[in-house]
N, C-alpha and C. Protein backbone atom coordinates (compact mmCIF):
# COMPACT_ATOMS: atom_id res chain seq x y z
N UNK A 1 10.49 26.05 15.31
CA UNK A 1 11.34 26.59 14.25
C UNK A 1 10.46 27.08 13.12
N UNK A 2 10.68 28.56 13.28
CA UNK A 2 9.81 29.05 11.73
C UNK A 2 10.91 29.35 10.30
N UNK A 3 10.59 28.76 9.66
CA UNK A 3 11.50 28.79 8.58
C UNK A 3 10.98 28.24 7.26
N UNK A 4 11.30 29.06 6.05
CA UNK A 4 10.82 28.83 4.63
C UNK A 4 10.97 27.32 4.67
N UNK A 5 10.23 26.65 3.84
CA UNK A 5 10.52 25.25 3.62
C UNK A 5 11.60 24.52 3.21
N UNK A 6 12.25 25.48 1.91
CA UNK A 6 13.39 25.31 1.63
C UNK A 6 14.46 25.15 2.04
N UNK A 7 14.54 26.61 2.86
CA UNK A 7 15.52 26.37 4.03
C UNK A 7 15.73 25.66 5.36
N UNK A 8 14.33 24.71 5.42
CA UNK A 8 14.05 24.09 6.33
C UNK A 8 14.79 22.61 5.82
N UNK A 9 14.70 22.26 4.63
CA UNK A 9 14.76 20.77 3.65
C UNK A 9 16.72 21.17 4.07
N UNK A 10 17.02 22.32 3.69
CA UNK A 10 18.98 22.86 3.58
C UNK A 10 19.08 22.10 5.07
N UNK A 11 18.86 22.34 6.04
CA UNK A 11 19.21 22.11 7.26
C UNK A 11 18.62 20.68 8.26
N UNK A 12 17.48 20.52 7.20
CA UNK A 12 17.34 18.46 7.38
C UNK A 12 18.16 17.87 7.23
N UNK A 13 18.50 18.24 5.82
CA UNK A 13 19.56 17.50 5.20
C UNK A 13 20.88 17.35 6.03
N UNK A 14 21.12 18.48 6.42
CA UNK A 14 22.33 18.91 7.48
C UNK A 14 22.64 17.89 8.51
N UNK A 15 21.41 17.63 8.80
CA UNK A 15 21.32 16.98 10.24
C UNK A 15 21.10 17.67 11.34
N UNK A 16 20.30 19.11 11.15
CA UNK A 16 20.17 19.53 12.20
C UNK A 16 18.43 18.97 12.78
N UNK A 17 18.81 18.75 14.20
CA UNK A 17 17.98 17.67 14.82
C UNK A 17 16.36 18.43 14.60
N UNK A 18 16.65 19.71 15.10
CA UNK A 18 15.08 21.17 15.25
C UNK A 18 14.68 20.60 13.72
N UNK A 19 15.05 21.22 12.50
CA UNK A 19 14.83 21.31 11.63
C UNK A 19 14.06 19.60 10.56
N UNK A 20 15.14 18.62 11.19
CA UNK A 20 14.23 17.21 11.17
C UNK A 20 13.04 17.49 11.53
N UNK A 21 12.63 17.58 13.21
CA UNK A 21 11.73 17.29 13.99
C UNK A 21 10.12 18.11 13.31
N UNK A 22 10.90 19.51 12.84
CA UNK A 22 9.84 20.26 12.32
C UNK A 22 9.15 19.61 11.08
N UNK A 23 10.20 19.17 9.83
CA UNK A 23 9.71 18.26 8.70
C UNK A 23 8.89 17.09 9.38
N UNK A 24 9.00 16.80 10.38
CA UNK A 24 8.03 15.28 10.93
C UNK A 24 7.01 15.98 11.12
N UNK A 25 6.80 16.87 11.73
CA UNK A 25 5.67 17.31 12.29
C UNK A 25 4.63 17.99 11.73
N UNK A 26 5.28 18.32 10.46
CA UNK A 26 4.61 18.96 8.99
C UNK A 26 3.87 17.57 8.65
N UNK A 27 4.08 16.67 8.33
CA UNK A 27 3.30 15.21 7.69
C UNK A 27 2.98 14.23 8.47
N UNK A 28 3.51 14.11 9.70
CA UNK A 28 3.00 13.35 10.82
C UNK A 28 1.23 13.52 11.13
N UNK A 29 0.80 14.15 11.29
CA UNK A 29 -0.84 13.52 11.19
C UNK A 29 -1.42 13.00 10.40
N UNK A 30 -1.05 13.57 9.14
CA UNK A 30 -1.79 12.98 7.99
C UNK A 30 -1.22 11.70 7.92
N UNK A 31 0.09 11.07 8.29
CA UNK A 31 0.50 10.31 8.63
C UNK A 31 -0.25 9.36 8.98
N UNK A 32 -0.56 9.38 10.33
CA UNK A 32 -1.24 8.90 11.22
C UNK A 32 -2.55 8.49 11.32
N UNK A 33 -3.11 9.89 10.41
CA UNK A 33 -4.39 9.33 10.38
C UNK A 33 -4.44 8.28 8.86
N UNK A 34 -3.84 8.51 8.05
CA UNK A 34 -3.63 7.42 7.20
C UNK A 34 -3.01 6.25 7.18
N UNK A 35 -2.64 5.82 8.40
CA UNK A 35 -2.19 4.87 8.31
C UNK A 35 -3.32 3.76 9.60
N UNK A 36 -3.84 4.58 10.33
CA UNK A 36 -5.28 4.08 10.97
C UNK A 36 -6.20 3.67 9.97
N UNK A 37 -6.02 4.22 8.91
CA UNK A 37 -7.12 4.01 7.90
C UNK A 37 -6.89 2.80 7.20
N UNK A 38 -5.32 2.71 6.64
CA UNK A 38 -5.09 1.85 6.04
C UNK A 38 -4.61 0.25 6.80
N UNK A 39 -4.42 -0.10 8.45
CA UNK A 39 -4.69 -0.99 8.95
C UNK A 39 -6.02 -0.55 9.44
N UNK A 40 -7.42 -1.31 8.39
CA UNK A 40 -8.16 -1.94 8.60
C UNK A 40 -8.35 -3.06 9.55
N UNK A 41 -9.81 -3.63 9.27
CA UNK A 41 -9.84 -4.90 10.09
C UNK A 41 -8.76 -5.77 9.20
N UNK A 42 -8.64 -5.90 7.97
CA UNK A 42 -8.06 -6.82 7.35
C UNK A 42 -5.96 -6.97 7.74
N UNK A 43 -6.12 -5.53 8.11
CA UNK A 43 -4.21 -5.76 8.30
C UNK A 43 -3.95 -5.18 9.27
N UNK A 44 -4.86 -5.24 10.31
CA UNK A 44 -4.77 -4.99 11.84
C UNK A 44 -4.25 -5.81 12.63
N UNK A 45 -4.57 -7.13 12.36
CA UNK A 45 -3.62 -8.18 12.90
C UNK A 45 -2.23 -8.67 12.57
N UNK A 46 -1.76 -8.11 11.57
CA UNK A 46 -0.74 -8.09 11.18
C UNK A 46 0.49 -6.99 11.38
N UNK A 47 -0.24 -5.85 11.76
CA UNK A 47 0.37 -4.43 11.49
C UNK A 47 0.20 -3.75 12.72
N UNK A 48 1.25 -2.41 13.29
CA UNK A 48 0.54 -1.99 14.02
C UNK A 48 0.88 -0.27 13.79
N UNK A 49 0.01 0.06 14.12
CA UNK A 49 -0.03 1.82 13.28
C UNK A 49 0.96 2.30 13.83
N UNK A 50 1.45 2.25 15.03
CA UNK A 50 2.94 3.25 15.67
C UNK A 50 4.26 2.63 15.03
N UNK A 51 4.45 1.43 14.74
CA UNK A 51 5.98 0.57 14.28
C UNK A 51 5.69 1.33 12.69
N UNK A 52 4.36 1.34 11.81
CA UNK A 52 3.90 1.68 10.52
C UNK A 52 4.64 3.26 11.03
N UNK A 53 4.29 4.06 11.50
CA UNK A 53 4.65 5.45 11.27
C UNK A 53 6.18 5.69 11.46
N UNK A 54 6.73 5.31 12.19
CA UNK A 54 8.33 5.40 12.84
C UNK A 54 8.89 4.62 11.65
N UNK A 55 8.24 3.56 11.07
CA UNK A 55 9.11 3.71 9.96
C UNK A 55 9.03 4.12 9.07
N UNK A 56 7.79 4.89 8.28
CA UNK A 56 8.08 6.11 7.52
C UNK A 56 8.74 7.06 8.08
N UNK A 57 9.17 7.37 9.01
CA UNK A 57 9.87 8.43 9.28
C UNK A 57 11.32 8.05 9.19
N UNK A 58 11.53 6.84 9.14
CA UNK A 58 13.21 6.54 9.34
C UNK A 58 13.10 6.31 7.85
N UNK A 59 12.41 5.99 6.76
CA UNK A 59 12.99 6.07 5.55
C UNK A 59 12.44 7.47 4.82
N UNK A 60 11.92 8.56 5.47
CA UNK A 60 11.52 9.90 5.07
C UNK A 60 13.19 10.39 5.29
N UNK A 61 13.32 10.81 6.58
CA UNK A 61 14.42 11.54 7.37
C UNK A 61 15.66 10.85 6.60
N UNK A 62 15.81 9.62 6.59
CA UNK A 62 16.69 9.00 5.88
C UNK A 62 17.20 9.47 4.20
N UNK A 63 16.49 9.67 3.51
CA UNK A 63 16.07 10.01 2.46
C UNK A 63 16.66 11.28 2.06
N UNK A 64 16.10 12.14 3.11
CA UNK A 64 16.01 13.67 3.41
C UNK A 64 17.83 13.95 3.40
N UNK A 65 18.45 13.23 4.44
CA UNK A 65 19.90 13.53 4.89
C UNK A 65 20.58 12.62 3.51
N UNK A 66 20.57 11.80 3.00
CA UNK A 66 20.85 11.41 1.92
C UNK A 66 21.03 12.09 0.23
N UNK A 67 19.62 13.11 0.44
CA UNK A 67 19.42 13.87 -0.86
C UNK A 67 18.89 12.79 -2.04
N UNK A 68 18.07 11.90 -1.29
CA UNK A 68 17.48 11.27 -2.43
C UNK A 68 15.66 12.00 -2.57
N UNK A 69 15.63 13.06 -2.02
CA UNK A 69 14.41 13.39 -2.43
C UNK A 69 14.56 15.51 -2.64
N UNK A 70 13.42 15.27 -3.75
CA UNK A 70 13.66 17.26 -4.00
C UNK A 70 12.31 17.20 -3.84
N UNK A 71 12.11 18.59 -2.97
CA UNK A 71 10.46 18.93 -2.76
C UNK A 71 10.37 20.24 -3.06
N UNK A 72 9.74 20.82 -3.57
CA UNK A 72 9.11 22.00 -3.87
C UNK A 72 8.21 22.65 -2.96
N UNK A 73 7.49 22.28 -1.99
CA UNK A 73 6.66 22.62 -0.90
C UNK A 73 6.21 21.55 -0.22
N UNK A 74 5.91 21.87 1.08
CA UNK A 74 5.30 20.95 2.15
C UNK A 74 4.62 19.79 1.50
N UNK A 75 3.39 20.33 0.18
CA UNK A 75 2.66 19.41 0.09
C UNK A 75 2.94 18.48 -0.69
N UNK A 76 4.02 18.25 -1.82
CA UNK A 76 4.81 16.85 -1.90
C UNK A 76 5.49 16.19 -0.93
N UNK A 77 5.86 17.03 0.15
CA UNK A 77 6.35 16.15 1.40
C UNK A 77 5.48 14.81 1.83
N UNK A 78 4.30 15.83 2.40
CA UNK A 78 3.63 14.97 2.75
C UNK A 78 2.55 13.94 1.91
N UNK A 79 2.75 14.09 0.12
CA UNK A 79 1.91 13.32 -0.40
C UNK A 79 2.99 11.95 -0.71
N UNK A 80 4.66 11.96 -0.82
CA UNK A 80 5.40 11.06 -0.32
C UNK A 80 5.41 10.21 0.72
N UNK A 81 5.49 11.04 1.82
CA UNK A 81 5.01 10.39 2.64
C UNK A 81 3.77 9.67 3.27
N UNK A 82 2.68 9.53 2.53
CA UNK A 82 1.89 8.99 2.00
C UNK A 82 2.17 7.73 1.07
N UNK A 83 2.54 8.15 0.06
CA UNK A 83 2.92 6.77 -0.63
C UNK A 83 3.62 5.71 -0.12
N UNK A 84 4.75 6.41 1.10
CA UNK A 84 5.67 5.44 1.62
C UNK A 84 4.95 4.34 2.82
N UNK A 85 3.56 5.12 3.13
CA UNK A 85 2.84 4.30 4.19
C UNK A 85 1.98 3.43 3.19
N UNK A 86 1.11 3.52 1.77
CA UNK A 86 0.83 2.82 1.40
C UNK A 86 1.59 1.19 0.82
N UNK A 87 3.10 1.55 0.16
CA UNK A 87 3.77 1.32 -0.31
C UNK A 87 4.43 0.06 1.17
N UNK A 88 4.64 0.49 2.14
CA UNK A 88 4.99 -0.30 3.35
C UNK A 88 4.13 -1.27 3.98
N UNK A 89 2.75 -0.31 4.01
CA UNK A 89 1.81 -1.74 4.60
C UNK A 89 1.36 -2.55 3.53
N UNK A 90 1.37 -2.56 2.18
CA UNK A 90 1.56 -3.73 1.26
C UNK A 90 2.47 -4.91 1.50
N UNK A 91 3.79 -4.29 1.61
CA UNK A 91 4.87 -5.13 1.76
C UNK A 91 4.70 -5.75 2.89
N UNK A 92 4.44 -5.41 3.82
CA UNK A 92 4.22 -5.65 5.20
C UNK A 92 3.08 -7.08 4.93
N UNK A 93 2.13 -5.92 4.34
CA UNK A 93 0.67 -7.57 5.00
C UNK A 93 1.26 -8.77 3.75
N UNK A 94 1.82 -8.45 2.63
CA UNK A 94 1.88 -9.76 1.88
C UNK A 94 3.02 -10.30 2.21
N UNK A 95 4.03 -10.15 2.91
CA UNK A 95 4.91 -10.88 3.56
C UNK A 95 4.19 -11.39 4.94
N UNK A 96 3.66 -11.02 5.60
CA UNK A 96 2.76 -11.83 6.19
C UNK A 96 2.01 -12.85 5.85
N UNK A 97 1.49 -12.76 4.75
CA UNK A 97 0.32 -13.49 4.58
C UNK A 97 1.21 -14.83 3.83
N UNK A 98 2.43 -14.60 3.14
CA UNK A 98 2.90 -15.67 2.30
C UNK A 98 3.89 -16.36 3.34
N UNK A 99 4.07 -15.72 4.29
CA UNK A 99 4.42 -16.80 5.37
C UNK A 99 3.64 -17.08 6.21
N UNK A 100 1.99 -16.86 6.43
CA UNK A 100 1.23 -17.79 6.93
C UNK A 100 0.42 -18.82 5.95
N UNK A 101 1.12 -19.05 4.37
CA UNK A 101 0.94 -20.18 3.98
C UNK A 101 2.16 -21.04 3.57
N UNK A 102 2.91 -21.37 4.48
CA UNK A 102 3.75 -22.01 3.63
C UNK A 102 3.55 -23.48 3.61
N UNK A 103 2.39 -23.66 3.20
CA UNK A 103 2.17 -25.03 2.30
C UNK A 103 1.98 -25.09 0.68
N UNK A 104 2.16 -23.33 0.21
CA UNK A 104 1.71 -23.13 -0.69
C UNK A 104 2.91 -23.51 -2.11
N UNK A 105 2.58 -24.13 -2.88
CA UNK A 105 3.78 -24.45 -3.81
C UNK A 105 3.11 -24.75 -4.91
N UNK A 106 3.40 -25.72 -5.56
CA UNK A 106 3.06 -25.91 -7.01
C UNK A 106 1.58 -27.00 -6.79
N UNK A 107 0.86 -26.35 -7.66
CA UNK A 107 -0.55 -26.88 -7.43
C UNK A 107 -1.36 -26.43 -6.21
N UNK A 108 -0.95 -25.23 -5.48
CA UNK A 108 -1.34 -25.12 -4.07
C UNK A 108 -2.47 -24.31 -4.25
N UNK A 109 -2.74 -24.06 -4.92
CA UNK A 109 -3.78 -22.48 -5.17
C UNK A 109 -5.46 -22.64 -4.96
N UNK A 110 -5.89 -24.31 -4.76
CA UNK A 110 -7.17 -24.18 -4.96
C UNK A 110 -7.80 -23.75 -3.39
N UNK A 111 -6.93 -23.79 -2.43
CA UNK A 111 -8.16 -22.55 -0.87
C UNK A 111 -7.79 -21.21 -1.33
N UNK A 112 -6.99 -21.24 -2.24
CA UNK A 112 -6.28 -19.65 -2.25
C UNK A 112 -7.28 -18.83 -3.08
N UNK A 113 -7.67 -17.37 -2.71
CA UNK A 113 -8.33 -17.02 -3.95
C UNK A 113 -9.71 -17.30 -3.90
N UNK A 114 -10.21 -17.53 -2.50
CA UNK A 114 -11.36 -17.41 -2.42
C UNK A 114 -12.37 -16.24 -2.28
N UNK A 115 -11.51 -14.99 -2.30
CA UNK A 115 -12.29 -13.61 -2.56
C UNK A 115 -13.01 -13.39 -1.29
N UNK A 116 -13.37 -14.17 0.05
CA UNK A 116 -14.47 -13.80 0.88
C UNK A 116 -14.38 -12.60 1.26
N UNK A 117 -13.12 -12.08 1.58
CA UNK A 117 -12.17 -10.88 2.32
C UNK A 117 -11.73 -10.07 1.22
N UNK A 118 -11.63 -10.10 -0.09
CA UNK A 118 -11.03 -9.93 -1.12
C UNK A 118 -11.53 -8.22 -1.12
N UNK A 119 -12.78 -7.65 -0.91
CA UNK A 119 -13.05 -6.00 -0.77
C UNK A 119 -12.16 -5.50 0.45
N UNK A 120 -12.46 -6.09 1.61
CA UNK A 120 -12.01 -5.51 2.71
C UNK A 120 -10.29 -5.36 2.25
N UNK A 121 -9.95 -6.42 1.88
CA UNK A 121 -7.47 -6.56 1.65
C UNK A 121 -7.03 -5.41 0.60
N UNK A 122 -8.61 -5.24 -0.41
CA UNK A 122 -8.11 -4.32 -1.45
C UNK A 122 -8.42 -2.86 -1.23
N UNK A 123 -9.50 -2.28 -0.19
CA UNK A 123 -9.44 -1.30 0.42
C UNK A 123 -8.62 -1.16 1.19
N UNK A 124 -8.55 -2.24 2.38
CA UNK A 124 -6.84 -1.58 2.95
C UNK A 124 -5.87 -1.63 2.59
N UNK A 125 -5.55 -1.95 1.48
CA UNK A 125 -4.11 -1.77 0.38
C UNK A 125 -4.51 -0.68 -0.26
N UNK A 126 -5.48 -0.23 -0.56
CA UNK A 126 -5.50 1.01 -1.40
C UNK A 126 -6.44 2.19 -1.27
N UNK A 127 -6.58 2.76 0.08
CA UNK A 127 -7.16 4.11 0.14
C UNK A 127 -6.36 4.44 1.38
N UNK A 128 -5.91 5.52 1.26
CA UNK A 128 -5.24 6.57 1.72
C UNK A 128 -5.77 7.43 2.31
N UNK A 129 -7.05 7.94 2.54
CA UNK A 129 -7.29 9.04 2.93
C UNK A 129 -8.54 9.00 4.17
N UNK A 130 -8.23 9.69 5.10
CA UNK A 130 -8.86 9.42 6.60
C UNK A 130 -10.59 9.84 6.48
N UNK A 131 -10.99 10.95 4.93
CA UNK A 131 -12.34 11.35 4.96
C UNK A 131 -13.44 10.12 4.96
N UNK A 132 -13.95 10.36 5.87
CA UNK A 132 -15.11 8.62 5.94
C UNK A 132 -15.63 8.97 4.55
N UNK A 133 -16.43 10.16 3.92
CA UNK A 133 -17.29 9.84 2.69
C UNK A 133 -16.20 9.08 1.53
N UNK A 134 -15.06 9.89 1.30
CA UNK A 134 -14.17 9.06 0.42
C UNK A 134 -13.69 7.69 0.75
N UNK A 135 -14.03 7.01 1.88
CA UNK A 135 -13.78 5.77 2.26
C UNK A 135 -14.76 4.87 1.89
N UNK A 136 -16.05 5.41 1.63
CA UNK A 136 -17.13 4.52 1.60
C UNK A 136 -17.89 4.84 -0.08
N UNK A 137 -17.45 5.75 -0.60
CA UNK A 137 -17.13 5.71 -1.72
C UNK A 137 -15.91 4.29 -2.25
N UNK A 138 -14.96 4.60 -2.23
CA UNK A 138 -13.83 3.43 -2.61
C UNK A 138 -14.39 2.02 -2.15
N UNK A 139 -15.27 1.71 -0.84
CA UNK A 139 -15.47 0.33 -0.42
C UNK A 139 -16.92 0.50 -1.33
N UNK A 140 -17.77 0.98 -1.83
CA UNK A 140 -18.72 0.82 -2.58
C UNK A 140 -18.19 0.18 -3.80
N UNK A 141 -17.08 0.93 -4.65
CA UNK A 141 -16.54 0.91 -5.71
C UNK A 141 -15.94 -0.43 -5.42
N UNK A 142 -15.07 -0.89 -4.63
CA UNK A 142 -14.21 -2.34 -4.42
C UNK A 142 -15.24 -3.51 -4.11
N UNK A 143 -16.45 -2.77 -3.95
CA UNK A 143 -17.20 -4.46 -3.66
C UNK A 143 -18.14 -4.70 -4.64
N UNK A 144 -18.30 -3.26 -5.49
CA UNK A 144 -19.02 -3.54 -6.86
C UNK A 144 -18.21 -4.07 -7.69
N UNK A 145 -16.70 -4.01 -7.67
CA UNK A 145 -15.78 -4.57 -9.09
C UNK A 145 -16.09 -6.08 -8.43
N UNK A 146 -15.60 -6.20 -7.33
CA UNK A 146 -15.15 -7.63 -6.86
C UNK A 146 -16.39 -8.70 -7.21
N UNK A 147 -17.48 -8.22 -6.68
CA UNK A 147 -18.78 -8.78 -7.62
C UNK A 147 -19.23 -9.49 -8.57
N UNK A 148 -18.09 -8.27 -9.32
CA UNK A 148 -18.64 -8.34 -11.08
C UNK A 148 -17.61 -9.34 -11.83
N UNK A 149 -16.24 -9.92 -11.28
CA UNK A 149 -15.14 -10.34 -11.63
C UNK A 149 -15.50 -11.69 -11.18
N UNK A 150 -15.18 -12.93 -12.61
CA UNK A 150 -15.70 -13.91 -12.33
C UNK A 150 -14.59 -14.76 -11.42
N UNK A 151 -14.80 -15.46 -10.63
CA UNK A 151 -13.85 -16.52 -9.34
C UNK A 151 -12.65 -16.27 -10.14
N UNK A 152 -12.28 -16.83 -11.03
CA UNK A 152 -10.38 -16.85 -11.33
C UNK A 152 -10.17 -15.39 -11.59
N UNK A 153 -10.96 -13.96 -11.45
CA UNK A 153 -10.19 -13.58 -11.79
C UNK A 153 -10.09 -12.58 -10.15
N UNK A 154 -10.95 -13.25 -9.47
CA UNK A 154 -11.07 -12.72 -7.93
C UNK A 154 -9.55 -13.79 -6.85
N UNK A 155 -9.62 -14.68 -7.88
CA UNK A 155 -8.31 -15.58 -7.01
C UNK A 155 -7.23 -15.04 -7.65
N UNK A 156 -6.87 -14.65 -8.77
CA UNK A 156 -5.53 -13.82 -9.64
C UNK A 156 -5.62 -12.78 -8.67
N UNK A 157 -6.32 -12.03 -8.61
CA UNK A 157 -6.00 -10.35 -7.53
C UNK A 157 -6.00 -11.15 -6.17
N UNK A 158 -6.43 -11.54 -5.43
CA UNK A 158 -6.25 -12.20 -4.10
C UNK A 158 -4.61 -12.51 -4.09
N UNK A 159 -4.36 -13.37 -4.82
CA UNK A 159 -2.56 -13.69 -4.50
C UNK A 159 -1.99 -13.13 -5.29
N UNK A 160 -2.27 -11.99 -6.19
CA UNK A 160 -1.67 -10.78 -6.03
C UNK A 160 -1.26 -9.76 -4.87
N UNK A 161 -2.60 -9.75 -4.70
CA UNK A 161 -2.56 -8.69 -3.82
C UNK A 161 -1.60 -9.40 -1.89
N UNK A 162 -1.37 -10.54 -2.18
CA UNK A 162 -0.88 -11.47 -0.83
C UNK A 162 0.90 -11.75 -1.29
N UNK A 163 1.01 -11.11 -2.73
CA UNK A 163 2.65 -10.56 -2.84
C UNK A 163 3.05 -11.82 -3.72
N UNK A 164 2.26 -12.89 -3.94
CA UNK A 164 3.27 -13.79 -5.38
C UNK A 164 3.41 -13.21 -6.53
N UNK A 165 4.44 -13.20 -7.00
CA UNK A 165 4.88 -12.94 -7.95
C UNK A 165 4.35 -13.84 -9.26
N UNK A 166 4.05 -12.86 -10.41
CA UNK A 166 3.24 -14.01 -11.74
C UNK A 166 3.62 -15.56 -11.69
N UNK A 167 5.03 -15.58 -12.04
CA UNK A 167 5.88 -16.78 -12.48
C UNK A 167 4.95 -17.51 -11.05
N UNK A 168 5.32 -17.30 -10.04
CA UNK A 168 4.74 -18.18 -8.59
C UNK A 168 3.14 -18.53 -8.67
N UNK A 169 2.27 -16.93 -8.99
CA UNK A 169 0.98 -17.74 -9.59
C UNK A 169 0.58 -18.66 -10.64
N UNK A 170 1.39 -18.80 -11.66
CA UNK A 170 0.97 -19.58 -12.87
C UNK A 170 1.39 -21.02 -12.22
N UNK A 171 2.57 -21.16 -11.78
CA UNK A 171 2.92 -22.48 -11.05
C UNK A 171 1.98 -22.86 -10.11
N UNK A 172 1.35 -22.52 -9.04
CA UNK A 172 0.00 -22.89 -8.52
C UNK A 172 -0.52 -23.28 -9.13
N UNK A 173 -1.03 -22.20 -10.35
CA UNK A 173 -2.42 -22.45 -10.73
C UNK A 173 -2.58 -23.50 -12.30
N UNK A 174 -1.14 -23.57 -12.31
CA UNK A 174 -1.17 -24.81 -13.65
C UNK A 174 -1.60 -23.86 -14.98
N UNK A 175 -1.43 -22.40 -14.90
CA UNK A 175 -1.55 -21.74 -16.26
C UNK A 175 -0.21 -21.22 -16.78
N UNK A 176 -0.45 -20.50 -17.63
CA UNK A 176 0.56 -19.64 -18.14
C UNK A 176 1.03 -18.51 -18.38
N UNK A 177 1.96 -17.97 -17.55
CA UNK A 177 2.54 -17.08 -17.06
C UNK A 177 2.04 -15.71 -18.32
N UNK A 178 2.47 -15.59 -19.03
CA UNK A 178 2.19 -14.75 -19.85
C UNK A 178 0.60 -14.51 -19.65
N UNK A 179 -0.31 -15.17 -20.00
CA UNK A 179 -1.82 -14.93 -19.91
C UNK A 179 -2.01 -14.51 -18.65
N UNK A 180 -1.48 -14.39 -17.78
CA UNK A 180 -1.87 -14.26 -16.13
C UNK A 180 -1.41 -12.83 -16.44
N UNK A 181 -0.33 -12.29 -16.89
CA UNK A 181 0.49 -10.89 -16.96
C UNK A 181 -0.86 -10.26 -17.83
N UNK A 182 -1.13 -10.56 -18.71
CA UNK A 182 -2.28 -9.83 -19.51
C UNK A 182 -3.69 -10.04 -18.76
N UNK A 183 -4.05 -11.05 -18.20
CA UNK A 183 -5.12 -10.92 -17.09
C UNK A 183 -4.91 -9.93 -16.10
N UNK A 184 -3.59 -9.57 -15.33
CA UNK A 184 -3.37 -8.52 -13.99
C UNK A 184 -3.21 -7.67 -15.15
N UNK A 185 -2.14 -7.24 -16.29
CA UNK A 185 -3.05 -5.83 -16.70
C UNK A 185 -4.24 -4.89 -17.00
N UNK A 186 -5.17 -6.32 -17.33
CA UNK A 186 -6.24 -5.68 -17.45
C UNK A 186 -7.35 -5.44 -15.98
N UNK A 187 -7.13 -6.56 -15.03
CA UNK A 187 -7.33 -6.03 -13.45
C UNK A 187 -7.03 -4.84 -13.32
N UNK A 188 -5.70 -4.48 -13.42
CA UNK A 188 -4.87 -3.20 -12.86
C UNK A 188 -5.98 -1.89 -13.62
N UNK A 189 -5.92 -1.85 -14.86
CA UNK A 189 -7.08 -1.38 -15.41
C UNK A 189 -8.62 -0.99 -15.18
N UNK A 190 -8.96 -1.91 -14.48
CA UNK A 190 -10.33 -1.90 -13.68
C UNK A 190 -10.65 -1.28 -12.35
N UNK A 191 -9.39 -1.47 -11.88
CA UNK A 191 -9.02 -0.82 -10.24
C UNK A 191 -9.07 0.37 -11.21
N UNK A 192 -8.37 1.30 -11.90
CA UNK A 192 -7.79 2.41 -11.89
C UNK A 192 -9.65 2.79 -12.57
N UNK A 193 -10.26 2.07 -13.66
CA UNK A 193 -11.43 2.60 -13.96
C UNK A 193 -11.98 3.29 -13.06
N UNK A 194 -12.02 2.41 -11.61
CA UNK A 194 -13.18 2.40 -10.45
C UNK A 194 -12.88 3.02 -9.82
N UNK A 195 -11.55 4.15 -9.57
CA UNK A 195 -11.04 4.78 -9.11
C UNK A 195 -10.26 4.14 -7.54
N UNK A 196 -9.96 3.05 -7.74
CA UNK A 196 -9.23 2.39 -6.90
C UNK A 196 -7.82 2.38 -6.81
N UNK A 197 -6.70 2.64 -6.16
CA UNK A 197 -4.91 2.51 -6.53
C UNK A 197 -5.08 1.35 -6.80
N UNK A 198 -3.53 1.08 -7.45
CA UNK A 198 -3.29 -0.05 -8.42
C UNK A 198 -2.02 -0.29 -8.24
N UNK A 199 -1.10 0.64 -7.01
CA UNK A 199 -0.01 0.59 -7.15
C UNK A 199 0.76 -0.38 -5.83
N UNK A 200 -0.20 -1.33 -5.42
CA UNK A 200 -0.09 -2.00 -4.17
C UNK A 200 0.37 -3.42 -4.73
N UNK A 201 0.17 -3.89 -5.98
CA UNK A 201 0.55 -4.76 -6.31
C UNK A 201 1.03 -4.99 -7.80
């Protein structure tokens, strides 16, 4: 199906099946190859890149026939759909990971937050893009911050980044909720310095 984009988005929406299939096939590699990228070793065992793509496509297409999204050309299509694969395998590995601790409760935090893995969880939560030099750029950048960040504040981003919520870390960790919110802003800050996303947790 050759057709303006626009009039391609009129007849997604429609439900006509051609006109879906063509919008998949416009963002489906980049897809794909970003989402190989982003199950790493670290969320490879958890994840698997074909269930990861089919369901960006059922909440893309979904979306699409709904009219909850306006695009202007292909290439917000597919930089959405992008976000929706970063945005999913977050959710994905830290619901994993907080139900492979459920011993974790109040006072639970001292194995937690040991940073060993802490470059590898925060590169595959946050680079997007299949070019190896920009990959090894970002893992240069994620293992120089992680480095430089003293233990509590490498265990604050660790069960961040594993999906507790502040209120849930301060209860572990016997601090206070507020100071932990101004500690992850200024994390969040440091990622974005280093040119790392920030929007995974």
């Amino acid at each position: 199906m050759s057709l303006p984009f626009d009039e391609l988005l009129v007849q997604a929406r429609q439900g006509n099946a051609d006109a879906l299939l063509e919008i998949a096939r416009q963002y489906e590699p980049q897809v794909r190859a970003v989402a190989r990228v982003r199950l790493g070793a670290a969320l490879r065992p958890y994840l698997d890149t074909i269930d990861l793509v089919q369901s960006v496509h059922r909440s893309l297409l979904m979306g699409l026939r709904q009219n909850k999204f306006e695009f202007t050309g292909p290439e917000q299509l597919i930089a959405l759909a992008l976000t929706i694969v970063r945005r999913k395998a977050a959710r994905q590995w830290q619901r994993a990971q907080r139900q492979s601790r459920p011993e974790c409760g109040h006072g639970a935090g001292g194995d937690a937050g040991s940073g060993a893995n802490l470059p590898e969880v925060i590169l595959a939560l946050s680079d997007d893009t299949p070019e190896p030099t920009h990959t090894v750029a970002n893992r240069d950048a994620v293992e120089r911050l992680c480095r430089e960040l003293p233990a509590s504040d490498r265990q604050l981003l660790e069960l961040s980044a594993m999906g507790y919520r502040t209120v849930e870390i301060a209860d572990m960790l016997g601090q206070n909720a507020d100071i932990l919110r101004v500690k992850l802003s200024r994390l969040r800050a440091k990622l974005r310095a280093s040119g790392v996303r920030d929007d995974w947790f």
